[in-house]
Protein backbone atom coordinates (compact mmCIF):
# COMPACT_ATOMS: atom_id res chain seq x y z
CA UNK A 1 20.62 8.83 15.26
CA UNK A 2 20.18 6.04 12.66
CA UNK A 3 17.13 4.57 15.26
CA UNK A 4 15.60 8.09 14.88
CA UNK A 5 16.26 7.97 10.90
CA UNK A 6 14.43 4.44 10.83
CA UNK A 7 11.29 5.58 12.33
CA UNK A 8 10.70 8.55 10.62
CA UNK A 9 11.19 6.66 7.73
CA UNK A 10 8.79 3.96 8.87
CA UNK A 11 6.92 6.98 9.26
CA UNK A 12 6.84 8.40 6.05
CA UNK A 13 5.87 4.81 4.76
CA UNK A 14 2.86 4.82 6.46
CA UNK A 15 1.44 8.30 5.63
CA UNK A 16 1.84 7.34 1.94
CA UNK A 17 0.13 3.96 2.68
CA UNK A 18 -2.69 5.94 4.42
CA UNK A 19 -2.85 8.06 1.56
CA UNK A 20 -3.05 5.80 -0.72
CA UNK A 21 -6.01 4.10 1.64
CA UNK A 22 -7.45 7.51 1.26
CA UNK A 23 -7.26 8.25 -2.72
CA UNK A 24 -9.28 4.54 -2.94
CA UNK A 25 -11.56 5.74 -0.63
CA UNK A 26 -12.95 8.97 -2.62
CA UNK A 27 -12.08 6.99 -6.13
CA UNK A 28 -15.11 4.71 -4.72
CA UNK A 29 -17.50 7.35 -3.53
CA UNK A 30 -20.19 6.58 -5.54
CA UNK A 31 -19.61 2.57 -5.72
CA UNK A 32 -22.28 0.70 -4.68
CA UNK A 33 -21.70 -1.19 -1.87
CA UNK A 34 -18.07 -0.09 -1.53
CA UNK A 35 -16.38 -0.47 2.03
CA UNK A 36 -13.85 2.20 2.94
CA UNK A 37 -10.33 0.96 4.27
CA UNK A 38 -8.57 2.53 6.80
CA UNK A 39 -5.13 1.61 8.08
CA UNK A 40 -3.33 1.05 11.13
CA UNK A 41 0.43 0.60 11.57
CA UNK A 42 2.04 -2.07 13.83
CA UNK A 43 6.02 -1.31 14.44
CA UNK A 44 7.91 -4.91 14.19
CA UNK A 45 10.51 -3.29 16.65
CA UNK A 46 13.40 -6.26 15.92
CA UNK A 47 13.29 -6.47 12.66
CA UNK A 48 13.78 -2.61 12.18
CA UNK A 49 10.50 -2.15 10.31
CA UNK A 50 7.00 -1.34 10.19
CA UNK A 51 3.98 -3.16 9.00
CA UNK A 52 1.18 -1.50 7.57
CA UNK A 53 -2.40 -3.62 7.93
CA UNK A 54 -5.39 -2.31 6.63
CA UNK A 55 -8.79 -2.27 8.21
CA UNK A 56 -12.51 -2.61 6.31
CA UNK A 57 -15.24 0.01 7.71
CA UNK A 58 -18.02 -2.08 6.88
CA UNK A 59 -20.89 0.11 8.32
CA UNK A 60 -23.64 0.11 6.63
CA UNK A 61 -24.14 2.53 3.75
CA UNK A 62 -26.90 4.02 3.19
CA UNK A 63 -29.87 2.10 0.90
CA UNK A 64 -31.59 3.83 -2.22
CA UNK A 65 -34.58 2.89 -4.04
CA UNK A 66 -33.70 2.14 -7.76
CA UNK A 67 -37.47 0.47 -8.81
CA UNK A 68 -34.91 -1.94 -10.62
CA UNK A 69 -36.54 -5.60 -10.00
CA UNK A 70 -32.81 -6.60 -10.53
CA UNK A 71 -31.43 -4.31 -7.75
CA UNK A 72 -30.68 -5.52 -4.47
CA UNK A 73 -29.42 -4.30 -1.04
CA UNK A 74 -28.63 -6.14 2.50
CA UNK A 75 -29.55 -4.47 5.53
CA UNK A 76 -27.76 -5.81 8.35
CA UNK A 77 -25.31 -8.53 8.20
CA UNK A 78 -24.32 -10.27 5.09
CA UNK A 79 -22.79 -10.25 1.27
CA UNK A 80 -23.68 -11.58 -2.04
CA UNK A 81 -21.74 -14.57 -3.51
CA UNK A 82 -20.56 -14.35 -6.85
CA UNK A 83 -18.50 -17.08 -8.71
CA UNK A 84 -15.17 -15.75 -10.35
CA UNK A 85 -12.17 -17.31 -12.66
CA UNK A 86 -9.97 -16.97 -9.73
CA UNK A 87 -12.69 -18.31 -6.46
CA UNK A 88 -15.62 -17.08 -5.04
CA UNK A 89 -15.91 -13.21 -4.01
CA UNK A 90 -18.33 -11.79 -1.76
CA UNK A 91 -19.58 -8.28 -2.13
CA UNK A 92 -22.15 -5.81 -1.11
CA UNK A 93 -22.36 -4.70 -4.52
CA UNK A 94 -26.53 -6.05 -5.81
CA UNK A 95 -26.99 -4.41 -9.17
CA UNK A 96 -27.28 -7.56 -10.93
CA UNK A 97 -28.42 -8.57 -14.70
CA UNK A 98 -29.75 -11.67 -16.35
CA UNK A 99 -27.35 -13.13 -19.31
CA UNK A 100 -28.07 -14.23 -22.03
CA UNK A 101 -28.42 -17.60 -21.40
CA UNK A 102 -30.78 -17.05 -17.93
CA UNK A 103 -28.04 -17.10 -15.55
CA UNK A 104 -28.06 -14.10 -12.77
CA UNK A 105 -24.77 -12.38 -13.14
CA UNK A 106 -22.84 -9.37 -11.65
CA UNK A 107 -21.77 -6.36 -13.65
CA UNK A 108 -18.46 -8.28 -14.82
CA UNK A 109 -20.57 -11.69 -15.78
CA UNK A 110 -19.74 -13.66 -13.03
CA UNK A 111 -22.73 -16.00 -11.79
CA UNK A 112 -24.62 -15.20 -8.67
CA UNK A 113 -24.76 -17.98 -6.35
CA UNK A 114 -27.45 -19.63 -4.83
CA UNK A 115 -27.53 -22.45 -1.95
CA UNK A 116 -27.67 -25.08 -4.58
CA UNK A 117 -25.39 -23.16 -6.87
CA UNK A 118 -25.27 -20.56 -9.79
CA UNK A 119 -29.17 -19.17 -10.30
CA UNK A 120 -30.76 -19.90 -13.82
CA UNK A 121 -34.14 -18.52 -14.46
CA UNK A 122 -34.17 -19.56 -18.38
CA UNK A 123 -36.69 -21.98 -18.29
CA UNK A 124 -38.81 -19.48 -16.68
CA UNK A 125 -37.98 -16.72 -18.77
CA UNK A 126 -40.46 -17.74 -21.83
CA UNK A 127 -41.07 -14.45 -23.64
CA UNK A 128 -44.54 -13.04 -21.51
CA UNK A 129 -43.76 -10.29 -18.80
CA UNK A 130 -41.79 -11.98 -16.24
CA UNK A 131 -42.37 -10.74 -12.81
CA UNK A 132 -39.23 -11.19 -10.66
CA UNK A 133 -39.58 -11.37 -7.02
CA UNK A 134 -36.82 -11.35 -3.75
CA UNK A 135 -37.88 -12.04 -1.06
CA UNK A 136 -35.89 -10.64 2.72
CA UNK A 137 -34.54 -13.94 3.39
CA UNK A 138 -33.64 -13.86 -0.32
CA UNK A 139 -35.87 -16.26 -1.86
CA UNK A 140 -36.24 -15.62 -5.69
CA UNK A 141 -39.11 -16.92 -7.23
CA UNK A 142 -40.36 -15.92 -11.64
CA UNK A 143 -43.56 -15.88 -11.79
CA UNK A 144 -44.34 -17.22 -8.36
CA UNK A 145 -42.46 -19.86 -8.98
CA UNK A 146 -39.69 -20.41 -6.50
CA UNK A 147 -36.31 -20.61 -8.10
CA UNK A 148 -33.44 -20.16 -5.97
CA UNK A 149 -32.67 -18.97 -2.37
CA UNK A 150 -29.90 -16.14 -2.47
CA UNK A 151 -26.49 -16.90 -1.03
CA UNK A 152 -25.96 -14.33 1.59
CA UNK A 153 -22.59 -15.21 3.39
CA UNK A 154 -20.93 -13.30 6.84
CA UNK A 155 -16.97 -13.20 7.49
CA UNK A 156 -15.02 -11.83 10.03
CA UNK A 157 -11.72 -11.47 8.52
CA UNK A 158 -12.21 -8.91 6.32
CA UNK A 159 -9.14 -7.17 5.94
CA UNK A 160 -7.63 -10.77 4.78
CA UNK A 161 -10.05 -11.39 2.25
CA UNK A 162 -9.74 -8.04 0.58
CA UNK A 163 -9.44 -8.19 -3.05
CA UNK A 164 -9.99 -5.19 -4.92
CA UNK A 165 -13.44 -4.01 -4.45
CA UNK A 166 -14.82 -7.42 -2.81
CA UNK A 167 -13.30 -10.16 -0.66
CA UNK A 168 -12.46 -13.06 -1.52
CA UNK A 169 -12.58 -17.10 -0.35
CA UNK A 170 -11.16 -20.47 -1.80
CA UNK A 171 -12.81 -22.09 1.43
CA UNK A 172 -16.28 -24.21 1.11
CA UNK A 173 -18.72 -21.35 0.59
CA UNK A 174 -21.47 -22.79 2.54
CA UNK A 175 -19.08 -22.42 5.75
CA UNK A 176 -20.19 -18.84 5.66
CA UNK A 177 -23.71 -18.88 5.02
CA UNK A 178 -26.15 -16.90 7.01
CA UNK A 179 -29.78 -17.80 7.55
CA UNK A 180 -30.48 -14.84 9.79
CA UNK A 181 -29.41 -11.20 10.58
CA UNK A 182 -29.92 -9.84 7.52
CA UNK A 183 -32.82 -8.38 5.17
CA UNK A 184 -32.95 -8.24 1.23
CA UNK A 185 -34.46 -5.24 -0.30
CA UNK A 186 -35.21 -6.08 -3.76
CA UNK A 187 -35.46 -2.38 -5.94
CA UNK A 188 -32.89 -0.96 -3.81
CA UNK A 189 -28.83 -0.50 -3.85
CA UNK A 190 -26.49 0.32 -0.74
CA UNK A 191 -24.36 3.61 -1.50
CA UNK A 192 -20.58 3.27 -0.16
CA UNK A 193 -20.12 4.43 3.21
CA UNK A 194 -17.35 6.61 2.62
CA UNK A 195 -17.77 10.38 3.94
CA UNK A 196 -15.78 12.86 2.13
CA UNK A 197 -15.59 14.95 4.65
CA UNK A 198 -13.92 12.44 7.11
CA UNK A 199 -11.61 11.56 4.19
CA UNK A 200 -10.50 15.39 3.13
CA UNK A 201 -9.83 15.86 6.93
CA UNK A 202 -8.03 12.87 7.33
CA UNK A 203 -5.60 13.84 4.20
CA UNK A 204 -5.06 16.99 5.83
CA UNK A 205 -3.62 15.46 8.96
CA UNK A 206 -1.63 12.82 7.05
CA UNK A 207 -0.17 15.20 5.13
CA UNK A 208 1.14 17.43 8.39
CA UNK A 209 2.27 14.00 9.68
CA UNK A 210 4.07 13.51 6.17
CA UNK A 211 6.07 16.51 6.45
CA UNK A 212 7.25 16.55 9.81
CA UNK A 213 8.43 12.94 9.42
CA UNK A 214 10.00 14.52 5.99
CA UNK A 215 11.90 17.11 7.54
CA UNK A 216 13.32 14.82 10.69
CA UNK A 217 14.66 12.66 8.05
CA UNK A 218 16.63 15.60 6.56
CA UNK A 219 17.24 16.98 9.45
CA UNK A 220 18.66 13.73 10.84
CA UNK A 221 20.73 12.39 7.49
CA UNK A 222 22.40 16.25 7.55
CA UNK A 223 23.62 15.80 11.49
CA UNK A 224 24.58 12.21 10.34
CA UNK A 225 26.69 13.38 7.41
CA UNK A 226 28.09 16.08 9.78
CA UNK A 227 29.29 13.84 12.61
CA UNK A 228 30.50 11.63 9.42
CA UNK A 229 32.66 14.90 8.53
CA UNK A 230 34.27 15.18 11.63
CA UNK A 231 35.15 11.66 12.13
CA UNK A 232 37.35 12.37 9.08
CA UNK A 233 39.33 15.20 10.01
């Protein structure tokens, strides 16, 4: 009886877990480049316990034209590599800016990298119309003038790496880089690839699963406190 209250327990854990999973999921709709997460949950049988692991979807979303020279998508393999305060975080996440001082930056102001390093355009940014160029192997040149060569990075171990909306590395960056199997499209973003529909139904099951491991937990604690009762008479 108190192996049966356990797992429904572990149970119950992991339907919130999933639902949590799930709430992210349709918070991040309309992120760009956001990955859905699902979860899977492994039963450490000897310690009494379960662990719940999350896995990354990272399926391509789908790609929409912005016309923003600043705007860029990966088809195929691949992230950007941005430098942060805490390490380097990759992302598929391309609606970048130019800061004040030249540098390419994300949304948050954290340096785009290059090969050689973060991407400056400030010397080539003198006041006329600056035409901005990417190319699909990521080669960024102002004013045909080549600048930098986009870092576009691949991992495998995404679900370790995850870190809020990117992933994360304190490894040498270069480790990762790709030279192949993917395509820049400069003008365009990547949508998330979470479906709503998948997500709504997915709730609805969780939830079913939430409340039958809900009511075997009170049904089980109620026997237990019964066969407690009788021990005592």
């Amino acid at each position: 009886m108190i192996k049966g209250i356990y797992q429904s327990a572990r149970s119950l854990l992991a339907a919130n877990k999933n639902m949590e999973r799930i709430s992210s999921n349709l918070a991040n709709l309309n992120t760009v480049g956001f990955k859905r997460e699902g979860l899977f949950t492994e039963m450490l049988k000897s310690a009494g316990q379960s662990e719940v692991r999350s896995s990354v979807d990272t399926s391509q979303g789908d790609i929409y034209e912005t016309s923003n020279p600043l705007d860029f998508a990966i088809s195929g393999e691949g992230l950007f590599t941005v430098r942060t305060a805490n390490g380097y975080e990759f992302t598929r996440k391309g609606n970048f800016r130019i800061s004040d001082d030249g540098f390419l930056v994300d949304e948050s102001g954290n340096p785009v990298m290059g090969k050689d390093g973060d991407i400056n355009m400030l010397e080539y940014l003198n006041g006329q119309q600056t035409d901005i160029k990417v190319s699909a192997k990521g080669e960024l040149s102002v004013n045909n003038v080549h600048v930098a060569d986009l870092l576009i990075v691949k991992i495998d171990d995404y679900e370790k790496r995850k870190m809020g909306l990117n992933f994360s590395s304190t490894q040498d960056i270069k480790d990762f880089a790709l030279e192949n199997e993917f395509s820049v499209r400069q003008g365009y973003l990547e949508e998330s690839n979470v479906n709503p529909m998948i997500e709504l139904e997915n709730m609805i099951s969780i939830s079913k699963d939430y409340e039958t491991a809900y009511k075997m937990v009170t049904y089980l604690d109620s026997s237990l406190e019964k066969t407690n009762d009788l021990g005592r008479i």
